[in-house]
C-alpha atoms as a PDB file:
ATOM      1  CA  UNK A   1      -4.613  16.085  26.378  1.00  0.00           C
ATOM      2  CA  UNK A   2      -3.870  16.737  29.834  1.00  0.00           C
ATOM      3  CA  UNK A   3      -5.685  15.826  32.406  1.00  0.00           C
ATOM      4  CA  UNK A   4      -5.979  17.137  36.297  1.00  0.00           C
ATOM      5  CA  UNK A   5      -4.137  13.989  37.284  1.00  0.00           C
ATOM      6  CA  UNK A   6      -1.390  14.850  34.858  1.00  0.00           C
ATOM      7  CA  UNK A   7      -1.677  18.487  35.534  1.00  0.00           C
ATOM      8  CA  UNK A   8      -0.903  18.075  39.545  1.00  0.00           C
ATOM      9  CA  UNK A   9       1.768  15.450  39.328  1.00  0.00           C
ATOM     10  CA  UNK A  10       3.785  16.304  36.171  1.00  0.00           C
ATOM     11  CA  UNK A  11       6.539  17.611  38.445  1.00  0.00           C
ATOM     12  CA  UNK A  12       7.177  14.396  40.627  1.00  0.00           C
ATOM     13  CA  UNK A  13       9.719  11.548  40.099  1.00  0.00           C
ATOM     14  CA  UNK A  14       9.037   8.057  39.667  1.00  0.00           C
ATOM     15  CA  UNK A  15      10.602   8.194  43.559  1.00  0.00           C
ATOM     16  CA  UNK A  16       8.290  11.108  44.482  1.00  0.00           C
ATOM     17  CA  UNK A  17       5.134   9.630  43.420  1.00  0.00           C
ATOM     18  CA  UNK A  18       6.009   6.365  45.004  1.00  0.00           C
ATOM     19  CA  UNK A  19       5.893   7.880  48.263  1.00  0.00           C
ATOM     20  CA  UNK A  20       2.520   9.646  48.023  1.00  0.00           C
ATOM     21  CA  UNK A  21       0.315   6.782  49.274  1.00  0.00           C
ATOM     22  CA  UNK A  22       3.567   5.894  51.867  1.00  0.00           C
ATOM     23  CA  UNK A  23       2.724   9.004  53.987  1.00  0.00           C
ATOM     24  CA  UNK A  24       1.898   9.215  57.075  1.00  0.00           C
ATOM     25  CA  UNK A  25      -1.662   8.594  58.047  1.00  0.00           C
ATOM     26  CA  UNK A  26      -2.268   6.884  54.696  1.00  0.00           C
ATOM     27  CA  UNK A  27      -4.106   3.476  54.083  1.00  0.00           C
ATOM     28  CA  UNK A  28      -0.691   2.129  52.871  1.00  0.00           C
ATOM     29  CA  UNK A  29       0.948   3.056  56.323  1.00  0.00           C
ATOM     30  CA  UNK A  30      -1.993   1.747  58.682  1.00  0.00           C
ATOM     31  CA  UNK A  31      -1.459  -1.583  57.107  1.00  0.00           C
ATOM     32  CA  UNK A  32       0.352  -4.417  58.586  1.00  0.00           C
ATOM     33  CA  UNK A  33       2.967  -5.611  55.787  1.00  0.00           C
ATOM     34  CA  UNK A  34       1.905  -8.722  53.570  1.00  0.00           C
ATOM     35  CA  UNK A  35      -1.745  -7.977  54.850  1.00  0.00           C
ATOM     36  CA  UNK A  36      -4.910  -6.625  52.393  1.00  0.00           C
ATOM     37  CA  UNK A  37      -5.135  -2.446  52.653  1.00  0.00           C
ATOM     38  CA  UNK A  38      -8.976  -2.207  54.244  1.00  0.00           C
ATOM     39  CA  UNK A  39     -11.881  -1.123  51.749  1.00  0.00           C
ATOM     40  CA  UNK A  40     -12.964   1.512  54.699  1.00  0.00           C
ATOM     41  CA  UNK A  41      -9.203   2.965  54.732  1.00  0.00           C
ATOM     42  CA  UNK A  42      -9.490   3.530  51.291  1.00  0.00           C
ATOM     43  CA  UNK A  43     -13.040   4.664  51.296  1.00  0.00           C
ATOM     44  CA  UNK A  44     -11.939   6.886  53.822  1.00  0.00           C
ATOM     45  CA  UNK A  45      -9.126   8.579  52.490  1.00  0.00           C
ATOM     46  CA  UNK A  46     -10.515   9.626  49.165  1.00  0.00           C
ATOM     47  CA  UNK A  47     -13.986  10.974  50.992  1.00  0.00           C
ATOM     48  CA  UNK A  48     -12.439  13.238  53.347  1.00  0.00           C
ATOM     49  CA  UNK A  49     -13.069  16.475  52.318  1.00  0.00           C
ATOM     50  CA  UNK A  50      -9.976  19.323  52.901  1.00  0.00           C
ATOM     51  CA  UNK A  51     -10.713  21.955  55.189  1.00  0.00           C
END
């Protein structure tokens, strides 16, 4: 069974995915290395809503 996850990322490599939550602007990014990503970065990433 697919699923939408599978559905939207079946194309990337292991390389590809890995650099998804690396971007730009992402929680992983606007964290100091060694240090705890933010609940509110998260939060905040996966509420925006696409305009």
């Amino acid at each position: 069974m697919k699923t939408k996850i599978t559905e939207d990322h079946s194309d990337y490599t292991a390389s590809g995915l890995s650099r998804i939550p690396h971007r730009a602007g992402s929680p992983w990014s606007m964290t100091e290395k060694g240090k705890p990503i933010e609940d509110q970065l998260i939060l905040a990433q996966f509420t925006r809503t696409e305009e």
